[in-house]
N, C-alpha and C. Protein backbone atom coordinates (compact mmCIF):
# COMPACT_ATOMS: atom_id res chain seq x y z
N UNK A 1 41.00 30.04 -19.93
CA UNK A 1 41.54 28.68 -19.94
C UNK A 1 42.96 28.70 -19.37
N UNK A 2 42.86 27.94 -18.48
CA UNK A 2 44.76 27.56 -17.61
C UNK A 2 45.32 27.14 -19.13
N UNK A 3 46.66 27.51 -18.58
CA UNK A 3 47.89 27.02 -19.39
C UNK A 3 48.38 25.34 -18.96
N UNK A 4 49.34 24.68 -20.15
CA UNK A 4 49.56 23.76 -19.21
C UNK A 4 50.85 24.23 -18.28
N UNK A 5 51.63 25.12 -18.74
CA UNK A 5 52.64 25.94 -17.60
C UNK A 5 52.15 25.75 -16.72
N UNK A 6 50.64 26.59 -16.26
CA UNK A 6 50.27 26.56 -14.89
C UNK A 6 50.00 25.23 -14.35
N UNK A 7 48.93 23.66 -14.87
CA UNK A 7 48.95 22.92 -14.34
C UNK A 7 50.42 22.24 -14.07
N UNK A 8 51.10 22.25 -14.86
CA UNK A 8 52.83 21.89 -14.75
C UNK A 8 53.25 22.00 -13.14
N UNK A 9 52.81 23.53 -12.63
CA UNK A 9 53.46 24.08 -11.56
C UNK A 9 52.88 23.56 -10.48
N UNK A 10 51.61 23.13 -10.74
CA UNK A 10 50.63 23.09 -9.20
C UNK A 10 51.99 21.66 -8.55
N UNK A 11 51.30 21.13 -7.45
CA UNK A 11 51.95 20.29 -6.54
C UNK A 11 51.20 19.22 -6.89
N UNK A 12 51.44 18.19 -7.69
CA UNK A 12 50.31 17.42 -7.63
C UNK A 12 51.01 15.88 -7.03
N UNK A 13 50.35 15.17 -6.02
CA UNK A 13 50.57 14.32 -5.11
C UNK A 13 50.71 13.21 -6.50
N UNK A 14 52.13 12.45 -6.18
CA UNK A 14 52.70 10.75 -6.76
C UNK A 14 52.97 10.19 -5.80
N UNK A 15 52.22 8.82 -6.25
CA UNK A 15 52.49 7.63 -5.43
C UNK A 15 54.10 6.85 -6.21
N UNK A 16 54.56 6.33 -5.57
CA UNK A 16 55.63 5.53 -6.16
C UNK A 16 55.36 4.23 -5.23
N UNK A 17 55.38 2.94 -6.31
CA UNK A 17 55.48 1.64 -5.63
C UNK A 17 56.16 1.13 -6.62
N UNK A 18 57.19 0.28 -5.63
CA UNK A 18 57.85 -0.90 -6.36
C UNK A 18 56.99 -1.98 -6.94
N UNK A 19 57.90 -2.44 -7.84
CA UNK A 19 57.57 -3.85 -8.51
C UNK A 19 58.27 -4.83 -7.40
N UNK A 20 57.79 -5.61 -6.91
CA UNK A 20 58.42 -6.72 -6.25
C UNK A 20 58.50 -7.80 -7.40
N UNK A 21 57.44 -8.00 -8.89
CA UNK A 21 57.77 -9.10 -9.43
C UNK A 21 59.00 -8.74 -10.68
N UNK A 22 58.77 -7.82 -11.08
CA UNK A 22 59.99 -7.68 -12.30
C UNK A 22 60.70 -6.65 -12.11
N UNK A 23 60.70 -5.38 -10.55
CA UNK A 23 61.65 -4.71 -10.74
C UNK A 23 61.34 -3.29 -11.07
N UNK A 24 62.34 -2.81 -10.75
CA UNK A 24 61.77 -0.76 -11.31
C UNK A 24 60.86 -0.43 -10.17
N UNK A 25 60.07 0.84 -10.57
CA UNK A 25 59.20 1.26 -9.80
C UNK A 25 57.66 1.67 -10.56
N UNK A 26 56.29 1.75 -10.54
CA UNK A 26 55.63 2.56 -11.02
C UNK A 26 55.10 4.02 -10.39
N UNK A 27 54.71 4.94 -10.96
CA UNK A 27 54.30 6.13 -10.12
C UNK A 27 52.88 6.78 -11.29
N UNK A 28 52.49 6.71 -10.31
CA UNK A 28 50.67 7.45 -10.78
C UNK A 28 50.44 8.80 -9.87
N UNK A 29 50.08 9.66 -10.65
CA UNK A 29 48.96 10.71 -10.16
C UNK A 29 47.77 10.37 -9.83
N UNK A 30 47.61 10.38 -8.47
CA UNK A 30 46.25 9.46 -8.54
C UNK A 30 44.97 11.00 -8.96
N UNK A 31 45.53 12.81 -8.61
CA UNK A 31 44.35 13.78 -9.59
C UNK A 31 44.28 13.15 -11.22
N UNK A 32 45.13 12.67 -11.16
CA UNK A 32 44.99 12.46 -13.16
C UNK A 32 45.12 11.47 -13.41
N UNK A 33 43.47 10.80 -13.68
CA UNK A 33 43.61 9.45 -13.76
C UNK A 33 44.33 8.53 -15.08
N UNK A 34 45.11 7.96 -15.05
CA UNK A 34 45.32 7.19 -16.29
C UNK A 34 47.10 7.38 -16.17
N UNK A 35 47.13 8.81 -15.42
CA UNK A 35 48.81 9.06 -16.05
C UNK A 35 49.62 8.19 -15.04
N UNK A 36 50.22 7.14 -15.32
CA UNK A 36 50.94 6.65 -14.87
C UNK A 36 52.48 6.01 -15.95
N UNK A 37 53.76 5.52 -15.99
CA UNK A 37 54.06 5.38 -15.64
C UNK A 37 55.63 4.46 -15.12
N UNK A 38 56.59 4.01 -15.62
CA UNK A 38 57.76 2.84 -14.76
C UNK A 38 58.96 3.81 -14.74
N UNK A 39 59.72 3.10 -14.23
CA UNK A 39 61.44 3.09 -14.55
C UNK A 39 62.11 2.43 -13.78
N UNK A 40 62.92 2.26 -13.87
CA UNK A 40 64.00 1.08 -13.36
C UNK A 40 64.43 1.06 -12.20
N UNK A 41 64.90 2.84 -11.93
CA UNK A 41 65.06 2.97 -11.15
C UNK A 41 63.96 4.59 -10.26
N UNK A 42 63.92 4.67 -9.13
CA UNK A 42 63.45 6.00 -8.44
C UNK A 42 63.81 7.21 -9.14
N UNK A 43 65.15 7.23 -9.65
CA UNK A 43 65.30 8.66 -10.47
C UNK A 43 64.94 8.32 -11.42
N UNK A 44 64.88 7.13 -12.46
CA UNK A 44 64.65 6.87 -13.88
C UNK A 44 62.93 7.27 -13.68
N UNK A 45 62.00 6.65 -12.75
CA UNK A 45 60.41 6.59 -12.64
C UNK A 45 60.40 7.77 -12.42
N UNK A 46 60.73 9.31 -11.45
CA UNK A 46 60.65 10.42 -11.46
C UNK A 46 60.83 10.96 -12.71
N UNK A 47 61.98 11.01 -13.34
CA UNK A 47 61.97 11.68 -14.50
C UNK A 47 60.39 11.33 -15.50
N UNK A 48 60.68 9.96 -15.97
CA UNK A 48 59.20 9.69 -16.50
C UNK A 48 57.95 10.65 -16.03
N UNK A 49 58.16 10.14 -15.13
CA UNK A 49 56.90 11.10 -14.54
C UNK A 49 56.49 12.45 -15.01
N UNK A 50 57.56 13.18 -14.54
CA UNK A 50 57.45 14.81 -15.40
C UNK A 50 56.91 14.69 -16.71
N UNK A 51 57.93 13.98 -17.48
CA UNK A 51 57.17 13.71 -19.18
C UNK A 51 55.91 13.03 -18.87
N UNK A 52 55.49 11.91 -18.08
CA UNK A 52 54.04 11.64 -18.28
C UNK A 52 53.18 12.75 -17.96
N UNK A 53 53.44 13.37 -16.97
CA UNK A 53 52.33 14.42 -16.91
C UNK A 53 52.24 15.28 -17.41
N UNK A 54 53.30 15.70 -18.48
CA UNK A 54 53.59 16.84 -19.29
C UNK A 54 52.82 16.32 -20.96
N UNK A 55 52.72 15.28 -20.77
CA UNK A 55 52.22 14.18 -21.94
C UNK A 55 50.68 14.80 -21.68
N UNK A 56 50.03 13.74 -20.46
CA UNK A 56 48.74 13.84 -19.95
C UNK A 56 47.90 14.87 -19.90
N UNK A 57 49.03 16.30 -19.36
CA UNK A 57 48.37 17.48 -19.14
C UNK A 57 48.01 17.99 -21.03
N UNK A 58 49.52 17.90 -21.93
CA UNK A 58 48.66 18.58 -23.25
C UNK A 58 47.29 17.70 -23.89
N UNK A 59 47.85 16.80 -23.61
CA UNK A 59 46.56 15.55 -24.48
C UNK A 59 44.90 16.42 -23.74
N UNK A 60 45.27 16.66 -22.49
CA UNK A 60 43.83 16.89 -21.44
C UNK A 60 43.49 17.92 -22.38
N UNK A 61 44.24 19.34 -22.13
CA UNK A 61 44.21 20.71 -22.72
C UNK A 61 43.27 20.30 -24.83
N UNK A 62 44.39 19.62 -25.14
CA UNK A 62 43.71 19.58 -26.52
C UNK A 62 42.53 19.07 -26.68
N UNK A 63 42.15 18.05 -25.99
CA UNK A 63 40.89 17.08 -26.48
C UNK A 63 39.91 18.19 -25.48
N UNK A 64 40.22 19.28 -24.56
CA UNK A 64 39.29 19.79 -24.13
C UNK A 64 38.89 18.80 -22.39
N UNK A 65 39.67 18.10 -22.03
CA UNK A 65 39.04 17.30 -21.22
C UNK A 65 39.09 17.80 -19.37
N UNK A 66 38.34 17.54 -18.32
CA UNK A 66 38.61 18.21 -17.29
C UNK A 66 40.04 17.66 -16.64
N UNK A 67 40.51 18.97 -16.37
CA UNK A 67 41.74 18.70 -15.85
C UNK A 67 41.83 18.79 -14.15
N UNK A 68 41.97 17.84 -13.04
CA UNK A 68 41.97 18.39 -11.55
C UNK A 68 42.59 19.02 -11.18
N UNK A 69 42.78 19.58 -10.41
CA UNK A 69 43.89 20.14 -9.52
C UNK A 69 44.35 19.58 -8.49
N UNK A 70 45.28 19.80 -7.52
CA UNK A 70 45.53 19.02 -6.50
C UNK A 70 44.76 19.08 -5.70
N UNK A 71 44.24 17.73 -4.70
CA UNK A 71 43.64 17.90 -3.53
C UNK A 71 44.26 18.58 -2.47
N UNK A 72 43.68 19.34 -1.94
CA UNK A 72 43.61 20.32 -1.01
C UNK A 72 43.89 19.57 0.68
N UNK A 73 44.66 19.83 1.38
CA UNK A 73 44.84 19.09 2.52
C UNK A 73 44.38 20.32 3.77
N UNK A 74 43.88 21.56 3.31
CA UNK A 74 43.26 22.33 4.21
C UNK A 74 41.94 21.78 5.32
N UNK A 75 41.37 21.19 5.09
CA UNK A 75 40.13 20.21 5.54
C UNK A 75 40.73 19.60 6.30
N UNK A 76 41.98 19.15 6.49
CA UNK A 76 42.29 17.86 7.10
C UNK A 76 43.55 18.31 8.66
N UNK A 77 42.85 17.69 9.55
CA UNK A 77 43.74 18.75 10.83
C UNK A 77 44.87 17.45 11.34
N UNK A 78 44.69 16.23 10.30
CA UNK A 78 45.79 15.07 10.76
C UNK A 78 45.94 14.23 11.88
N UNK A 79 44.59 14.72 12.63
CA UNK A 79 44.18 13.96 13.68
C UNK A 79 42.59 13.03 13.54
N UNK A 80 42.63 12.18 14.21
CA UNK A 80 41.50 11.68 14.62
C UNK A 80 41.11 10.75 15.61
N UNK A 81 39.94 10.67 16.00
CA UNK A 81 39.81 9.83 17.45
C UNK A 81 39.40 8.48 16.95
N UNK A 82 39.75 7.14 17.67
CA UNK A 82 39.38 5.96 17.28
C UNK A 82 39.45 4.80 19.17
N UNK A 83 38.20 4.58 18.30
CA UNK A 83 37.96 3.43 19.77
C UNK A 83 38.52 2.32 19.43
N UNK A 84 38.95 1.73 19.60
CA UNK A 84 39.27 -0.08 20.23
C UNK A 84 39.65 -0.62 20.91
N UNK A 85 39.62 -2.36 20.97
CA UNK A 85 39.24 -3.24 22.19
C UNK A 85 40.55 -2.90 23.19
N UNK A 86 40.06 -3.13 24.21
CA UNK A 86 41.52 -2.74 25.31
C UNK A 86 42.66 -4.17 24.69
N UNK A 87 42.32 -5.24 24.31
CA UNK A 87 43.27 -6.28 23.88
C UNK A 87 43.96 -5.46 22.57
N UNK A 88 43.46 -5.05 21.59
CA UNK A 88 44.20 -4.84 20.65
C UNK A 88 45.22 -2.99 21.01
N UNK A 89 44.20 -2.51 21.98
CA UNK A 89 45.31 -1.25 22.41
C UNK A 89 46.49 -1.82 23.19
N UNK A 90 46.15 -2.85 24.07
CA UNK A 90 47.65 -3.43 24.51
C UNK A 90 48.41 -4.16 23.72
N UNK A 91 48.29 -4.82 22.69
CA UNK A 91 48.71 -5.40 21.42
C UNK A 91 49.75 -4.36 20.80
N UNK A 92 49.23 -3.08 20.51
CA UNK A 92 49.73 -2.14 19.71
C UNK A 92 50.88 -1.84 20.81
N UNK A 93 50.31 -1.55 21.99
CA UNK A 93 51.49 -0.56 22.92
C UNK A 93 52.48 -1.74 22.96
N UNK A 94 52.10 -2.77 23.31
CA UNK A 94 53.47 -3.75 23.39
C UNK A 94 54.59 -4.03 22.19
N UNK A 95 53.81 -4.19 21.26
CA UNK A 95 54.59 -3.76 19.95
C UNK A 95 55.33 -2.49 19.60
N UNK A 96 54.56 -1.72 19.92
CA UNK A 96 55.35 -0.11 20.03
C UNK A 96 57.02 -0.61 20.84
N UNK A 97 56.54 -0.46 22.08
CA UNK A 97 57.76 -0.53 22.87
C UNK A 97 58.45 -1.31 22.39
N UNK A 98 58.02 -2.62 22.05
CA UNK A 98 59.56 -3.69 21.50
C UNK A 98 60.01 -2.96 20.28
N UNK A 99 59.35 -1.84 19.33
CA UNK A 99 59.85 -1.47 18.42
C UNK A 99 60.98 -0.28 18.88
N UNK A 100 60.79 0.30 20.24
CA UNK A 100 61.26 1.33 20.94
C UNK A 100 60.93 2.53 19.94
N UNK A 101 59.36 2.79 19.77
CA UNK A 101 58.89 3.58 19.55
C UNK A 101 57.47 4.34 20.27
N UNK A 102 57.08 5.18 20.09
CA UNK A 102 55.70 5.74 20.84
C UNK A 102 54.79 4.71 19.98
N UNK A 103 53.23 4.42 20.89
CA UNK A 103 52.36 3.63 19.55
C UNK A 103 51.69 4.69 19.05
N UNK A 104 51.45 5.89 18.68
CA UNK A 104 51.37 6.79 17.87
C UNK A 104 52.17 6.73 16.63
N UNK A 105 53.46 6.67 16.70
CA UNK A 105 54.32 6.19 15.69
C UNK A 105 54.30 5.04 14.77
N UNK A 106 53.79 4.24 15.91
CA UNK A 106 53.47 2.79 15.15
C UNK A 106 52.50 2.26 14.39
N UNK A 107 51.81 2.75 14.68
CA UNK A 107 50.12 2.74 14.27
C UNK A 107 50.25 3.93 13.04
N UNK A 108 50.67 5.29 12.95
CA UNK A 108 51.35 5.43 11.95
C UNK A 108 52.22 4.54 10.71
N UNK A 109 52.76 4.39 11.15
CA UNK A 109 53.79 2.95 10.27
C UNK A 109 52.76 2.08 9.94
N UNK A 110 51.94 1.57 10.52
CA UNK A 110 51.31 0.57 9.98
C UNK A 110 49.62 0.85 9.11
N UNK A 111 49.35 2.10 9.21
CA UNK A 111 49.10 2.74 8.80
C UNK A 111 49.19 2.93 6.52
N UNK A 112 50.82 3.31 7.48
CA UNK A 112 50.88 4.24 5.81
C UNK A 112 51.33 2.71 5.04
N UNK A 113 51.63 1.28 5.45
CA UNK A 113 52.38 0.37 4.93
C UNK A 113 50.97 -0.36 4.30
N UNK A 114 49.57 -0.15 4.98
CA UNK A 114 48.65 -0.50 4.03
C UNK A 114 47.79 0.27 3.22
N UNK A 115 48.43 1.51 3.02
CA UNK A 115 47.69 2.56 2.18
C UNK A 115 47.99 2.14 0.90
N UNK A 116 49.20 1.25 -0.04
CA UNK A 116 49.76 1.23 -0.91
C UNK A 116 48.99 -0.24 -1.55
N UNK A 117 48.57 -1.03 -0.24
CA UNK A 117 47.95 -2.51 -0.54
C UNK A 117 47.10 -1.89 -1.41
């Protein structure tokens, strides 16, 4: 049986999103479901965090329950190919440039800004 020392140590991926209606931030583990989460501020919600998962991980350990590990990003080479309409590839590139960025970059950005929706 792992320690919780050892799950403590692994790397395990947090999301942090603001509150736009009352403020602070929340942050979830999305390997460990449930442990989430506030604080007021980015360092106040980090700190939490440690104690929530330090919370989450003994509660797991005692009741016996499965604990994940981090997902593994070995599988993943960060590329991929995608077709679309020549209107919306000139859409993107024109936007790129007024952003004075590559549209690789942009499409990135817009990207990671609806991963959180």
């Amino acid at each position: 049986m792992k320690s919780l020392e050892y799950y403590m140590s692994l790397p395990y991926r947090l999301e942090i999103v603001p509150d736009p209606y009352e403020g602070g931030y929340a942050i979830q583990y999305p390997d460990l479901p449930g442990c989430i989460t506030t604080g007021e501020t980015i360092e106040e919600a980090l700190e939490n965090a440690e104690d929530a998962k330090k919370a989450w991980l003994t509660a797991a350990l005692e009741d016996g329950i499965r604990i994940n590990e981090p997902g593994s990003l070995e599988q993943y080479s960060g590329q991929f190919k995608l077709r679309i309409p020549k209107s919306l590839h000139r859409d993107l590139a024109e936007r790129a440039k007024e952003e004075g960025i590559s549209m690789n970059q942009y499409c990135l950005y817009l990207l990671s800004q609806n991963r959180t929706a």
